[in-house]
Protein backbone atom coordinates (compact mmCIF):
# COMPACT_ATOMS: atom_id res chain seq x y z
CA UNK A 1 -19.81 -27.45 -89.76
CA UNK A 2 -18.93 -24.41 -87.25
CA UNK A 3 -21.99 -25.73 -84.48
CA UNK A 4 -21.07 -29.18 -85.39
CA UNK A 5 -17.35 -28.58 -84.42
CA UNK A 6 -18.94 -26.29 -81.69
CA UNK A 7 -21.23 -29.09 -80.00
CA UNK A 8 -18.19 -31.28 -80.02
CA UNK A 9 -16.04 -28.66 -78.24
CA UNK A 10 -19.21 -28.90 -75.43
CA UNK A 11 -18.79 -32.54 -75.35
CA UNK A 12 -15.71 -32.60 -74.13
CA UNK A 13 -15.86 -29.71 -72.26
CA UNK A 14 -19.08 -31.41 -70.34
CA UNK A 15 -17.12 -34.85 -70.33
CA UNK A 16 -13.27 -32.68 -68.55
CA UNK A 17 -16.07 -31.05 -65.91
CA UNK A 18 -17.84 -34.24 -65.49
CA UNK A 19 -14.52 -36.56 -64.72
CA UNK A 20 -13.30 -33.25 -62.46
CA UNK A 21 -16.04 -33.16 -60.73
CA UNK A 22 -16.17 -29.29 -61.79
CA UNK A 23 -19.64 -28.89 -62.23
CA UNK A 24 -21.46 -26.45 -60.47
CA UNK A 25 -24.71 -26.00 -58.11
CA UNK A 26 -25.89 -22.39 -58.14
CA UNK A 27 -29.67 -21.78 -56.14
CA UNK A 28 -32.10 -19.35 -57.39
CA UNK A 29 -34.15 -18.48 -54.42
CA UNK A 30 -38.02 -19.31 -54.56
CA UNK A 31 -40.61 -16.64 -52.90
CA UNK A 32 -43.61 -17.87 -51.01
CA UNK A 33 -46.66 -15.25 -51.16
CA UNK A 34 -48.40 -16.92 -48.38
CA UNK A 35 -45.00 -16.50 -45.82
CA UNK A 36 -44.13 -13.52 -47.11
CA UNK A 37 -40.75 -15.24 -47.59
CA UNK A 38 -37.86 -17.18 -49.06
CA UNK A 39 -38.61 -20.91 -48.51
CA UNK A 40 -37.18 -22.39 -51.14
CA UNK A 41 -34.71 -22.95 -53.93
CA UNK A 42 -34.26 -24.77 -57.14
CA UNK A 43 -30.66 -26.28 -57.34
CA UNK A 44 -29.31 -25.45 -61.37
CA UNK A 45 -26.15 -26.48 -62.67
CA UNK A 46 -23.29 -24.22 -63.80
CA UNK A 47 -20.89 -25.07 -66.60
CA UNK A 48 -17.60 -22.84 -66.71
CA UNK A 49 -14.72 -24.44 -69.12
CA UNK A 50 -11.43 -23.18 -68.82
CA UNK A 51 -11.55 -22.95 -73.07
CA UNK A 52 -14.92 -22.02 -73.75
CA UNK A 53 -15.47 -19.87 -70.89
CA UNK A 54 -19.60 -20.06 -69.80
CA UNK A 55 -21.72 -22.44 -71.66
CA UNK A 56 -25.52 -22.05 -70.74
CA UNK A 57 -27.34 -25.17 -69.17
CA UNK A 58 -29.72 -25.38 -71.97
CA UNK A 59 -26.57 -26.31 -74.07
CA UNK A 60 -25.07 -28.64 -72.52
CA UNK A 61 -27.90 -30.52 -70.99
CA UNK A 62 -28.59 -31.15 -74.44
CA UNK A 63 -25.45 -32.44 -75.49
CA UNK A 64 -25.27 -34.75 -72.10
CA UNK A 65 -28.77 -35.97 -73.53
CA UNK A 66 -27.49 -36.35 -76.94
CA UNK A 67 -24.10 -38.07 -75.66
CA UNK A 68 -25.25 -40.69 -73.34
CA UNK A 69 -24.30 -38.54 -70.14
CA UNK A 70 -27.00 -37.20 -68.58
CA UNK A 71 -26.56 -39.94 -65.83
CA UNK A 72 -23.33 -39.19 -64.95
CA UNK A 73 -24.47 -35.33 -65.14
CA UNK A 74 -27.12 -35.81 -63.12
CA UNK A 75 -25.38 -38.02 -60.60
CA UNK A 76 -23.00 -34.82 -59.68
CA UNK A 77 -26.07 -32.55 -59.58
CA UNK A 78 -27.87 -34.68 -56.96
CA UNK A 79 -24.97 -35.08 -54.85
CA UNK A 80 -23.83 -31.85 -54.62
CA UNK A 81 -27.55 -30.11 -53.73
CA UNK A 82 -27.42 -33.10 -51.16
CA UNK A 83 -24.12 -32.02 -49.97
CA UNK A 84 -25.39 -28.37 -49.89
CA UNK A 85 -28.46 -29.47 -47.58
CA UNK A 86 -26.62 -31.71 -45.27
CA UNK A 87 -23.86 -28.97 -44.70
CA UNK A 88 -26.44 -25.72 -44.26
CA UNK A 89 -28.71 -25.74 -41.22
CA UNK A 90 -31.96 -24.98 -44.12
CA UNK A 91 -34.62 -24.25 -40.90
CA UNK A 92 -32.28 -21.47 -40.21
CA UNK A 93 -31.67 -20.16 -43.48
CA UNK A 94 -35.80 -20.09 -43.81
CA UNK A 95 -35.93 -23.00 -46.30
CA UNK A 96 -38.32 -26.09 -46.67
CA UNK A 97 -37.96 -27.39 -49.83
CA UNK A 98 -35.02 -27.23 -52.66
CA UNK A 99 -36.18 -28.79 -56.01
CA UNK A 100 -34.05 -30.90 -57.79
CA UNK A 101 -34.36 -30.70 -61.90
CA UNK A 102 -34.67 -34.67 -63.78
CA UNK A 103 -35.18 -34.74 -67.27
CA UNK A 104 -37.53 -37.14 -68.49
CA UNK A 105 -35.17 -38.82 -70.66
CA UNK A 106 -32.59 -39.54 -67.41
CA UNK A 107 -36.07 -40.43 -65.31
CA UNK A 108 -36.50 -43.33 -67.68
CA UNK A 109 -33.19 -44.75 -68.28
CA UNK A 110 -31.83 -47.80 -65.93
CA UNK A 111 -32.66 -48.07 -62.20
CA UNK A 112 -32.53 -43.56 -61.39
CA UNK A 113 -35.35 -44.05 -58.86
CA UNK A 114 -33.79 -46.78 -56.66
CA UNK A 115 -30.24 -44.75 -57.26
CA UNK A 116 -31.89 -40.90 -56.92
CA UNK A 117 -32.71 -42.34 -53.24
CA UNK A 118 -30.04 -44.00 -52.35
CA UNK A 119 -27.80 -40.83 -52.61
CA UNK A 120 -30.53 -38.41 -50.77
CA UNK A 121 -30.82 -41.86 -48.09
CA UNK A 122 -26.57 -41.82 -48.08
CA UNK A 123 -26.97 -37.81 -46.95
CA UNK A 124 -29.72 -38.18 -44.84
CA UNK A 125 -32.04 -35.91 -46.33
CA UNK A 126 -35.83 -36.42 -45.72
CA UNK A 127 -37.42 -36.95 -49.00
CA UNK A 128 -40.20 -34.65 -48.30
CA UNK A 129 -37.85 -31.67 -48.37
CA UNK A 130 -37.18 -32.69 -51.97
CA UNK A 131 -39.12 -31.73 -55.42
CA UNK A 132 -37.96 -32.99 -58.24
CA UNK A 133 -38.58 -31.43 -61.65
CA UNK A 134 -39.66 -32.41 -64.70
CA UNK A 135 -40.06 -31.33 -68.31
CA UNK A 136 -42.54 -32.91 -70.66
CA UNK A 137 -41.03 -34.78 -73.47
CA UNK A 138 -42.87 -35.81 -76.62
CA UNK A 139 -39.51 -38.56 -76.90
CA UNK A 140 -40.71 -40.26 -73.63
CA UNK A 141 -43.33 -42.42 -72.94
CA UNK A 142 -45.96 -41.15 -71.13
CA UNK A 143 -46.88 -44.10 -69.34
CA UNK A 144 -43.58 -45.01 -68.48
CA UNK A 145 -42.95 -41.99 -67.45
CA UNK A 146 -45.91 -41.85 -65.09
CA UNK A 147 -45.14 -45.23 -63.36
CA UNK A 148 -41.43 -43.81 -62.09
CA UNK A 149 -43.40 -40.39 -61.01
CA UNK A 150 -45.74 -42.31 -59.17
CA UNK A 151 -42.57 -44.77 -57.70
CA UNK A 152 -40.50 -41.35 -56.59
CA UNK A 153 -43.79 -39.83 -55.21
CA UNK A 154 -44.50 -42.79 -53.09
CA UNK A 155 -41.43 -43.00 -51.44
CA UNK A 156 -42.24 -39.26 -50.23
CA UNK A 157 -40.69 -36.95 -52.93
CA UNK A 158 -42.74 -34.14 -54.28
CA UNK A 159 -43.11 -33.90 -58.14
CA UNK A 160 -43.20 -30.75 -60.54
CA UNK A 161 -43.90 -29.92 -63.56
CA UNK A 162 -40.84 -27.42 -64.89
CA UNK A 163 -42.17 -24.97 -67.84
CA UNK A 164 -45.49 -25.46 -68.23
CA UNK A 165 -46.47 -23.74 -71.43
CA UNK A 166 -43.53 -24.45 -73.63
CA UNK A 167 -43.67 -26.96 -76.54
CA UNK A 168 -46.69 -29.61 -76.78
CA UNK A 169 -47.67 -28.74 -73.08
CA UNK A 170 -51.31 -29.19 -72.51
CA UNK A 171 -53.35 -29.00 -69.67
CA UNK A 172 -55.14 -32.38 -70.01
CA UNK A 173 -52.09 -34.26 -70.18
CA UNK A 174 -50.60 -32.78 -67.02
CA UNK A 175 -53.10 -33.64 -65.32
CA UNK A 176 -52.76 -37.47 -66.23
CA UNK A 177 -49.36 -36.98 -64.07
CA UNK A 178 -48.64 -37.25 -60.29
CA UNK A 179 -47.09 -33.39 -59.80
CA UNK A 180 -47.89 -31.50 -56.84
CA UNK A 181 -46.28 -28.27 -58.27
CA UNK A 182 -46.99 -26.57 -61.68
CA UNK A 183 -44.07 -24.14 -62.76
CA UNK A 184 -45.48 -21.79 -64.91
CA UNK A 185 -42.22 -20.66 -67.94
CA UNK A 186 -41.55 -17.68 -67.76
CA UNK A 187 -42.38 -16.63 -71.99
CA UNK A 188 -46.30 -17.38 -70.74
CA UNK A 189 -45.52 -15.10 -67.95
CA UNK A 190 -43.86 -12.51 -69.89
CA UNK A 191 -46.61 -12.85 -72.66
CA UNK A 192 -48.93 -12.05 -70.21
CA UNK A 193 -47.33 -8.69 -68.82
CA UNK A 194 -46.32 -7.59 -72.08
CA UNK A 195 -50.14 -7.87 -72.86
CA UNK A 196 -49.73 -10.33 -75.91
CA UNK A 197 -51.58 -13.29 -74.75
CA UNK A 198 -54.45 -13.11 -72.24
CA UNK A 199 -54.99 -17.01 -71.24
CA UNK A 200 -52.76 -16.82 -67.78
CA UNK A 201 -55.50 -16.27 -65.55
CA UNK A 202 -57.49 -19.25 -67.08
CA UNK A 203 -54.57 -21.58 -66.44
CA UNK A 204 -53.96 -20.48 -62.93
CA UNK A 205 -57.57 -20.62 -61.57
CA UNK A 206 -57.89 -24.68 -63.54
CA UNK A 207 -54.25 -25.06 -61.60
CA UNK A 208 -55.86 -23.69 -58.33
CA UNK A 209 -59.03 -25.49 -58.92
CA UNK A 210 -57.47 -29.38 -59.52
CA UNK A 211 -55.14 -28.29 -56.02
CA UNK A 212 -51.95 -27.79 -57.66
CA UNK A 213 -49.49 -25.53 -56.17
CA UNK A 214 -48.31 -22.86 -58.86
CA UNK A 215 -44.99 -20.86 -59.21
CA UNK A 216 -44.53 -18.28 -61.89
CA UNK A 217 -40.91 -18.15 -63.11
CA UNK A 218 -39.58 -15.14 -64.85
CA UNK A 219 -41.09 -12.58 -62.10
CA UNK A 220 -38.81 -9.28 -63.05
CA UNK A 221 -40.37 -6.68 -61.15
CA UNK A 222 -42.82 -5.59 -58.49
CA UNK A 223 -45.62 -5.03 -61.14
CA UNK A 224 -45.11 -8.40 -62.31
CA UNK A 225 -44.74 -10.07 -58.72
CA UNK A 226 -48.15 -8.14 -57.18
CA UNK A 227 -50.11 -8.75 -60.45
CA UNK A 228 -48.94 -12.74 -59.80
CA UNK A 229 -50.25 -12.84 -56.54
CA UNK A 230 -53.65 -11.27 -57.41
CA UNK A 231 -54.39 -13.75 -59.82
CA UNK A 232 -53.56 -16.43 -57.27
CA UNK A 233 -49.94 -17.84 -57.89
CA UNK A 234 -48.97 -19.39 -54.47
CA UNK A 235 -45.08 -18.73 -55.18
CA UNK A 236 -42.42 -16.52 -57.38
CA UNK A 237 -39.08 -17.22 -58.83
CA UNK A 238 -36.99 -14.64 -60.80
CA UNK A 239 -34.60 -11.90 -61.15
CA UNK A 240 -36.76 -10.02 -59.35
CA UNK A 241 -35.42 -11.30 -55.79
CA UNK A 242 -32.59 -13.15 -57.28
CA UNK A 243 -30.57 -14.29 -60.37
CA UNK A 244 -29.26 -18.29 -59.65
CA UNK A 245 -26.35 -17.68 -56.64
CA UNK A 246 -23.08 -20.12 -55.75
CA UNK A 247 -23.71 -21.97 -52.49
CA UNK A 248 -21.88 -19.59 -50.29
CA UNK A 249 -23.73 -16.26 -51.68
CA UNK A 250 -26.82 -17.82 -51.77
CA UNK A 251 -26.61 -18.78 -47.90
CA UNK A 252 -25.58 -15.11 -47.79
CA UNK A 253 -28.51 -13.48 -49.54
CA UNK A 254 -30.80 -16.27 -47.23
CA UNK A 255 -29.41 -14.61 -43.89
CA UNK A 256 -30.16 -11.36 -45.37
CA UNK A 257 -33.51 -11.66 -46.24
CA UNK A 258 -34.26 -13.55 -43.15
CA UNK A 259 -32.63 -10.35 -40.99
CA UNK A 260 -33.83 -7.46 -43.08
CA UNK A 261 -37.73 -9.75 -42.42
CA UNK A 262 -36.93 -9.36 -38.73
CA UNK A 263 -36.07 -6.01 -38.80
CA UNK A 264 -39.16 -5.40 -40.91
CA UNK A 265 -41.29 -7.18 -37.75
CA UNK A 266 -39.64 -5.78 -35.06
CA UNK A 267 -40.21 -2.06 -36.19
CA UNK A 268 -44.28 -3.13 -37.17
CA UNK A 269 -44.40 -4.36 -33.61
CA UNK A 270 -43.00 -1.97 -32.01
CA UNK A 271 -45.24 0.43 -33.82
CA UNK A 272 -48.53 -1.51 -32.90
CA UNK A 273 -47.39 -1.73 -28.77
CA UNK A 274 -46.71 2.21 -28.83
């Protein structure tokens, strides 16, 4: 009765932020070991009620799946990381790419491909600076699924695969999809480092082999990030450079990086004329 009352409480709390256009866009910044740099960013929304205080996005995604609002949910995401974009010069900031999270379930339902474009087309935004996420669902079908994929990819959007290696994922079924990017979650990561399950390098050299690009998420430390990169990963997201940031710090921490890089260049330069 308590989570039942509790889920309701999220409901409306989801439904006050949603009609107040109060929910938020944080960016976690996304490392690429080829540059040596910060070039991208996944957009994630942010959920803080005036009653219940912080509610985590794996809550209240949920309920806005449950409740018939994922639309309108999603709708405020999209705009907002296109708002973000337009408003930020992102060559400056070092950036080529944000990805943009769409759950299967919202992917499928009604016309979200011709609408999903017409708000990036409304701000401008080139498509190809877009990836849009996606996590399998058993709920969805697959080849319905895979025709709006292939519909967003041919207008010029890039498409990846969020959490590989939670649930049902397997590899032969990814493949049937049009992704460009495979996120690897970060409990097969962590597995991995914690030395409980040894099948990460196998997954990233099939990744690398079939020409997908592959992020690790959950990267915590240097260990973690320089064992990552041995075994291939082409990028790194976690706590490690930084936790998800509100649109001003995160264009903060982007300068930052980008000046302490230049510092870092100057001084090697310097050091190879003299």
């Amino acid at each position: 009765m308590k989570s039942l009352r509790h889920e309701r409480a999220v409901l409306h709390a989801l439904d006050r932020a949603i009609r107040n256009n109060a929910v938020e866009v944080w960016f976690q910044p996304i490392y690429s070991i080829r540059e040596g740099k910060i070039n991208g960013a996944e957009a994630l929304s942010r959920l803080n009620d005036p009653q219940l205080g912080y509610i985590s996005p794996g809550e209240f995604i949920d309920v806005a799946e449950k409740n018939g609002l994922i639309d309108k949910l999603g709708d405020q995401i999209i705009r907002k990381t296109c708002s973000f974009i337009k408003e930020n010069d992102m060559a400056a900031l070092g950036l080529e790419f944000i990805n943009i999270n769409l759950s299967p379930i919202q992917l499928t339902s009604g016309d979200i491909n011709r609408h999903f474009t017409s708000i990036v087309n409304d701000y401008g935004i080139p498509h190809d600076f877009l990836k849009v996420e996606i996590t399998e669902a058993a709920s969805v079908n697959g080849t319905f699924l895979n025709e709006k994929m292939n519909e967003l990819r041919d207008k010029g959007f890039h498409m990846a695969l969020d959490d590989f290696g939670t649930g049902y994922s397997n590899i032969i079924r990814v493949l049937e999809y049009p992704f460009d990017v495979i996120k690897l979650d970060l409990t097969l990561v962590w597995s991995y480092f914690r030395e409980e399950k040894d099948v990460l390098p196998g997954l990233v050299s099939i990744f690398k082999t079939e020409n997908y690009t592959v992020v690790a998420e959950g990267v915590e430390n240097e260990a973690m990030a320089r064992g990552l990169e041995r075994l291939g990963v082409d990028a790194l997201q976690g706590f490690y450079f930084s936790a998800a940031l509100p649109p001003r710090d995160f264009v903060g921490y982007c300068r930052s990086r980008l000046s302490t890089l230049g510092k870092t260049a100057a001084i090697a330069e310097k050091r190879t004329i003299g």
